[in-house]
Protein backbone atom coordinates (compact mmCIF):
# COMPACT_ATOMS: atom_id res chain seq x y z
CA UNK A 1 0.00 0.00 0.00
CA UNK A 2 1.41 3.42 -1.24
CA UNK A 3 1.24 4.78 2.80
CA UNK A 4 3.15 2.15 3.50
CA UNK A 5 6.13 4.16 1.91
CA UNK A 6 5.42 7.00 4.35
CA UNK A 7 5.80 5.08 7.63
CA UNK A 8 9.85 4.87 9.04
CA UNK A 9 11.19 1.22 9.18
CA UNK A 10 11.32 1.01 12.99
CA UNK A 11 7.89 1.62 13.42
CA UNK A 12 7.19 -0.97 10.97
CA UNK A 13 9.41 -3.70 13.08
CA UNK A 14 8.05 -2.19 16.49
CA UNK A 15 4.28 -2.58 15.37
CA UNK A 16 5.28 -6.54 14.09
CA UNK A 17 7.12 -7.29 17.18
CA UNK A 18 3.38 -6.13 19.06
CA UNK A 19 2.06 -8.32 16.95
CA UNK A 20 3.87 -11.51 16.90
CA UNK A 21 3.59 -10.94 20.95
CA UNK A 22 0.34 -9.98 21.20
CA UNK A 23 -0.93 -13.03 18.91
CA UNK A 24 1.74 -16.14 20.81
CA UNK A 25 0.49 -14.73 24.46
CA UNK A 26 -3.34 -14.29 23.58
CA UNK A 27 -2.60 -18.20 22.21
CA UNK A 28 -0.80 -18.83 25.49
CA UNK A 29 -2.63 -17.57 28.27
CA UNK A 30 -6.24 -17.19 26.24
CA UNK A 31 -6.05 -13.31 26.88
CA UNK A 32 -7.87 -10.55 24.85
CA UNK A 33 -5.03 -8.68 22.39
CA UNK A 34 -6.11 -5.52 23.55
CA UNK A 35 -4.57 -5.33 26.95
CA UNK A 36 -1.48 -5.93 25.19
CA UNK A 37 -2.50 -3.65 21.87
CA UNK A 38 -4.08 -0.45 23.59
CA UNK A 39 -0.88 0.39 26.10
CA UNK A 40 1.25 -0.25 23.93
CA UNK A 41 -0.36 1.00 20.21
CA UNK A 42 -0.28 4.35 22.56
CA UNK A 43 3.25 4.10 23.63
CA UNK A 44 4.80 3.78 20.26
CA UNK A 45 2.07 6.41 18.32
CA UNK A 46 3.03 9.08 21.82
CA UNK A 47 6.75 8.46 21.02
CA UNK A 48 6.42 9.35 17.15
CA UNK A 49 5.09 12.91 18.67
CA UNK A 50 1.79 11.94 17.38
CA UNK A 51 -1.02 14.50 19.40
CA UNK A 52 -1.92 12.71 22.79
CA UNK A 53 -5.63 13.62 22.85
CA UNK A 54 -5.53 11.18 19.50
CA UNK A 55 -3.33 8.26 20.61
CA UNK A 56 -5.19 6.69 22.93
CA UNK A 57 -8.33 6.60 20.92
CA UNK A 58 -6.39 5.67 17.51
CA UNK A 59 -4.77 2.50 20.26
CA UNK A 60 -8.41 1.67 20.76
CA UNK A 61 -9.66 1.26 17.45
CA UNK A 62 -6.76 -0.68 16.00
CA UNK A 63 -7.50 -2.72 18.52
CA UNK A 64 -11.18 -3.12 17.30
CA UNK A 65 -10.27 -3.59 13.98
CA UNK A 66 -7.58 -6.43 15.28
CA UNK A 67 -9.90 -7.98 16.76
CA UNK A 68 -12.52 -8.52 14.24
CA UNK A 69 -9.52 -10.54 12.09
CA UNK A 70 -8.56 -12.82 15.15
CA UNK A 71 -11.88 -13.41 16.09
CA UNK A 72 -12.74 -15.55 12.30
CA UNK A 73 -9.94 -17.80 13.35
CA UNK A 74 -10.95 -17.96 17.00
CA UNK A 75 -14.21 -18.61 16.04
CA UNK A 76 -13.84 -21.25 13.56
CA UNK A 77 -11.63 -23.36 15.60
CA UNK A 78 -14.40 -23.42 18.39
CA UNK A 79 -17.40 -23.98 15.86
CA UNK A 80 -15.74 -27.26 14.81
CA UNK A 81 -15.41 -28.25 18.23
CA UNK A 82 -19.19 -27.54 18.85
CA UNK A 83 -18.42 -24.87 21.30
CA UNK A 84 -20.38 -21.86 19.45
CA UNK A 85 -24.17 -21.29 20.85
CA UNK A 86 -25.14 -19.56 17.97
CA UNK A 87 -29.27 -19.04 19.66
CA UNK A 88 -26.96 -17.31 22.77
CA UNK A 89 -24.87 -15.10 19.95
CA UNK A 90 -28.18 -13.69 18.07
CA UNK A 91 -30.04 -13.36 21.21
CA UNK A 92 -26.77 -11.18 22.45
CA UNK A 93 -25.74 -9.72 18.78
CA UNK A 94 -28.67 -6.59 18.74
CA UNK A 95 -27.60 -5.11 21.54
CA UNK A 96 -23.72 -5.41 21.24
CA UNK A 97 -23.90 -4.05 18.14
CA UNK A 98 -25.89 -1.08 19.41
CA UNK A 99 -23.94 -1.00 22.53
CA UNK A 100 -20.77 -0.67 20.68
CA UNK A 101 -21.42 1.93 18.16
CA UNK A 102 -22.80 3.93 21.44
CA UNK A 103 -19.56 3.11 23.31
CA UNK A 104 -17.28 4.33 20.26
CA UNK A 105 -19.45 7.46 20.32
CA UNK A 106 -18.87 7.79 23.85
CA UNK A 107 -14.92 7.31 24.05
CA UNK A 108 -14.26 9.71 21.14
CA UNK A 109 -16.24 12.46 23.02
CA UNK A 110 -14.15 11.96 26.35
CA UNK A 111 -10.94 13.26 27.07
CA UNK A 112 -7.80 11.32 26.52
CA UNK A 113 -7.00 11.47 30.10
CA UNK A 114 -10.60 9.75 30.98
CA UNK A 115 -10.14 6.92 28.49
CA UNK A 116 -6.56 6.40 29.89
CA UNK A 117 -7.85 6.23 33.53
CA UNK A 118 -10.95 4.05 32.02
CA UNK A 119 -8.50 1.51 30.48
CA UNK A 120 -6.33 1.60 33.40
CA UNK A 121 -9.39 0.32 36.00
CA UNK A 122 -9.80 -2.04 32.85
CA UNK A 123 -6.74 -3.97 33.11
CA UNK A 124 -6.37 -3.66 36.79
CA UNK A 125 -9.81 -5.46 37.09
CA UNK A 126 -8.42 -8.19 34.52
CA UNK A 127 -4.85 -8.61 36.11
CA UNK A 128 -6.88 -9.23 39.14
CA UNK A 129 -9.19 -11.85 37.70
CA UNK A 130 -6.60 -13.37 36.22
CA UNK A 131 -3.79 -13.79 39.22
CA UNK A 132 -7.03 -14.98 41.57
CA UNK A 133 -7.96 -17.75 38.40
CA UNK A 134 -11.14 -16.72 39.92
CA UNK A 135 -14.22 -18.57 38.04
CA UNK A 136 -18.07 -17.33 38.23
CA UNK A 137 -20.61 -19.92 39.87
CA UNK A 138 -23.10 -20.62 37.58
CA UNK A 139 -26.66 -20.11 39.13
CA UNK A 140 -29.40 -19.23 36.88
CA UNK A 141 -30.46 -19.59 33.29
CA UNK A 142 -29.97 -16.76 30.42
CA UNK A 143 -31.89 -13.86 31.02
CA UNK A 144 -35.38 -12.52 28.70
CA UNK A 145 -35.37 -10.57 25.21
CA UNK A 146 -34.74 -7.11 27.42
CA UNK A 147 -32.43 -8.68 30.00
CA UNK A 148 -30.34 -9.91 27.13
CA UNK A 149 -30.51 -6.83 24.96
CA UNK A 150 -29.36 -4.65 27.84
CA UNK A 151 -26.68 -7.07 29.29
CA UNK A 152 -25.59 -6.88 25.38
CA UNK A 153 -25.64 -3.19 24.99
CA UNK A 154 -23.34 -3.55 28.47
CA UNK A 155 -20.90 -5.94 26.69
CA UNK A 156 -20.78 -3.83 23.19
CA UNK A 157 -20.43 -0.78 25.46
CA UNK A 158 -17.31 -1.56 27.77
CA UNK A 159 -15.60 -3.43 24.85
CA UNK A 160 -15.81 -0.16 22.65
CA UNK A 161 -14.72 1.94 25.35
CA UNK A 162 -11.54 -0.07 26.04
CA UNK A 163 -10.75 -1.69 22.48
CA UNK A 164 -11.35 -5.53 23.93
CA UNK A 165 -13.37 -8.21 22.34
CA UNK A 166 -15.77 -8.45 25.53
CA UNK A 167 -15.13 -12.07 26.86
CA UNK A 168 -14.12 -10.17 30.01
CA UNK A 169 -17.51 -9.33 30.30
CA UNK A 170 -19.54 -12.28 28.68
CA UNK A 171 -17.94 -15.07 29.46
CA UNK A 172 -18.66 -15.02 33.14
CA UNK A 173 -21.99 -13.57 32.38
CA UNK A 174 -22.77 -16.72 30.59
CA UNK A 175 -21.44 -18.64 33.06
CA UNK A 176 -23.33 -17.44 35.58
CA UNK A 177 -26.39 -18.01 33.02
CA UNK A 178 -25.22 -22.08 33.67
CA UNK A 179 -23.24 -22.08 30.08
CA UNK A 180 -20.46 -24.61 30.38
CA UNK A 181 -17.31 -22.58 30.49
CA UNK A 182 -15.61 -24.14 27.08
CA UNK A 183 -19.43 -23.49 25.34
CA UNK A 184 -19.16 -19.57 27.27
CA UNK A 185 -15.67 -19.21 25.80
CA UNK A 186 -16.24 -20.54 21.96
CA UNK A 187 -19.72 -18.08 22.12
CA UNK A 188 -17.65 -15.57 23.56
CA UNK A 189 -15.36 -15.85 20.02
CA UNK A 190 -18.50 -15.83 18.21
CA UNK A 191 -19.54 -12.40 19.91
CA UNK A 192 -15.88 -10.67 19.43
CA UNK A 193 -16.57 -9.81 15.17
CA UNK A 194 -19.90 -8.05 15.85
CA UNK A 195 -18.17 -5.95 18.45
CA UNK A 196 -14.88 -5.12 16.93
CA UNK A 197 -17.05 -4.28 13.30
CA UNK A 198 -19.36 -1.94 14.99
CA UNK A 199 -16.81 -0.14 17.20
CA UNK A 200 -14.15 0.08 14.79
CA UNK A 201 -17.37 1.79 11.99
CA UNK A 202 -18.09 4.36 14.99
CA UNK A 203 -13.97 4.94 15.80
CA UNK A 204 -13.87 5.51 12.07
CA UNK A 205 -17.09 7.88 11.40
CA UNK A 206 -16.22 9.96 14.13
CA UNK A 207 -12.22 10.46 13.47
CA UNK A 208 -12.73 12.14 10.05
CA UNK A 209 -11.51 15.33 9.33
CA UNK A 210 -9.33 15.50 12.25
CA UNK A 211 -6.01 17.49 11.64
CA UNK A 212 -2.47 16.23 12.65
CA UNK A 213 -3.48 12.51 12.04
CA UNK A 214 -0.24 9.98 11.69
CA UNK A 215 0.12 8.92 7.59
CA UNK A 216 -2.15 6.13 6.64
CA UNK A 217 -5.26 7.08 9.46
CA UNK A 218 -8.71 6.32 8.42
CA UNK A 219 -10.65 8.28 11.03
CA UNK A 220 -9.52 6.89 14.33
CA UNK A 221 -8.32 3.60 13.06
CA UNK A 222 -4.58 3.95 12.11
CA UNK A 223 -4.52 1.49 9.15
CA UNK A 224 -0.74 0.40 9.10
CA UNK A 225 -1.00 -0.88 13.00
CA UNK A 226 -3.40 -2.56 11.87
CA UNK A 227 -2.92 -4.16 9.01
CA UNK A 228 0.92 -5.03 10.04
CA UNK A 229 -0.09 -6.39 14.06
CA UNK A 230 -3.31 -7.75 12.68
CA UNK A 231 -0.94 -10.69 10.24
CA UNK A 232 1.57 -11.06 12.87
CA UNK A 233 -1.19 -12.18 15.32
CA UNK A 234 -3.12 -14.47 13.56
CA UNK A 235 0.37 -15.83 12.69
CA UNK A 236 1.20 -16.93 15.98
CA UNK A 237 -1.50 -16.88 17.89
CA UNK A 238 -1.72 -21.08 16.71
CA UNK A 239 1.83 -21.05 18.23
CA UNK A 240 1.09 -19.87 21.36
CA UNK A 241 -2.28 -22.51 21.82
CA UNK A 242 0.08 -25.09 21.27
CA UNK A 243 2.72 -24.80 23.48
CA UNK A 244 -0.61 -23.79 26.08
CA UNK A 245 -0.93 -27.30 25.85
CA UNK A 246 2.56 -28.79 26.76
CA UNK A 247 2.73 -26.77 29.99
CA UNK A 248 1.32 -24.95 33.09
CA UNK A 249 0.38 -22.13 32.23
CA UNK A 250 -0.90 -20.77 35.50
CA UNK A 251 2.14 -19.40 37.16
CA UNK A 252 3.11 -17.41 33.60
CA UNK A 253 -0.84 -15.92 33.72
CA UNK A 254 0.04 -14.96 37.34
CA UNK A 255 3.56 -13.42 35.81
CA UNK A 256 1.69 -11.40 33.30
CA UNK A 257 -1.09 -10.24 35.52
CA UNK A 258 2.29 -8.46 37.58
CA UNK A 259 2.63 -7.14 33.95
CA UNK A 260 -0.52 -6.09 33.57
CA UNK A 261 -0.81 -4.20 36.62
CA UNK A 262 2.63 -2.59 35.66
CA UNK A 263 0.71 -1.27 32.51
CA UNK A 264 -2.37 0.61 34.50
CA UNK A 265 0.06 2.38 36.53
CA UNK A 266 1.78 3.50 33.48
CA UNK A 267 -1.78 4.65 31.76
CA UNK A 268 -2.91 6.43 35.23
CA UNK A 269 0.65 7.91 35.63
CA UNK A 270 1.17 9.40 31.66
């Protein structure tokens, strides 16, 4: 792509390196990209002097867009398994879709500061979940047409706001609903595209015209992360669920949560 040619050669290998380690530890650990993505997306944009009231916004919808190329893989790997409750994806689709285009809306209108501090309390609450391995009980069955249109509209929301795919959010709400945590997990997949697609579309509609945007921006979304982290993921993301399989992986989840907490307190502090 000609603005390929406008982009300096160590941003190209920094935003393939976040890739090819975004994609092995979401395949490792089962993580969403984006708490890898947003921090550092922002990092590497703020560095190339790139306007901070943009960056953080820009990190969140190349994170969207990611996301909606992982998730096809994801997903397909757990539909062959039998894992995908497709009734549970278009009774949660409507308002995820609505939720997210709101959310988009919302993020773009708040300061960059906010979103920072929003994303921050994000990946403090999933370092946390994630260093407890701490599992929902199930205890009741999925929710009516409203209940599950709002508790959509919460997932699509959140997800928007913070650039994840929103298993952080539906996968223990399904498991509270009594879905079997491998089923919650594959749905979860299932739910990621219709998120990322209508958060990235609201990113994008409401970045236009903005001045000072890097080379190769299409609203919000900053094409060239995307396109470069978005292949080195998928890439080894397969890697990473592989060696998931030969070892332990609880005391390395426990290890990045430490990480993870190290990036809030670099978001809240910046």
């Amino acid at each position: 792509m000609a603005f390929f040619s406008l982009i300096e050669p160590q941003l190209v290998v920094e935003l393939l390196a976040l890739g090819l380690a975004t994609g092995f530890l979401a395949g490792l650990l089962g993580i969403g990209g984006g708490m890898l993505m947003v921090p550092f997306v922002t990092f590497i944009l703020t560095s190339k002097g790139y306007p901070a009231e943009y960056v953080v916004k820009m990190a969140v919808a190349t994170s969207l867009a990611t996301i909606c190329f992982t998730s096809l893989s994801s997903v397909r790997a757990h539909h062959k398994r039998g894992a995908v409750k497709w009734p549970i994806v278009r009774l949660l689709a409507p308002g995820i879709l609505f939720g997210s285009l709101l959310g988009a809306q919302i993020a773009v209108a708040l300061p960059g500061k906010v979103l920072s501090i929003l994303f921050a309390i994000f990946v403090a609450f999933s370092a946390t979940q994630m260093f407890l391995d701490r599992k929902p009980h199930p205890s009741r069955s999925m929710p009516g047409a409203v209940g599950t249109f709002s508790m959509g509209t919460l997932i699509g929301g959140l997800s928007s706001l913070v650039g994840a795919g929103g298993a952080f959010v539906s996968v223990p709400f399904m498991t509270w609903c009594n879905v079997k945590i491998h089923d919650a997990v594959g749905t979860s997949s299932a739910l990621g595209f219709p998120i990322a697609f209508a958060g990235t579309l609201g990113y994008i509609w409401a970045g236009q015209g903005l001045p000072q945007m890097p080379p190769g921006s299409f609203g919000y979304l900053y094409l060239p992360g995307l396109i470069l982290i978005a292949l080195a993921s998928m890439t080894m993301a397969p890697i990473g669920a592989r060696t998931a399989h030969r070892m332990d992986i609880r005391p390395l989840r426990r290890l990045f949560a430490v990480v993870l907490y190290i990036l809030a307190a670099y978001f809240l502090l910046r």
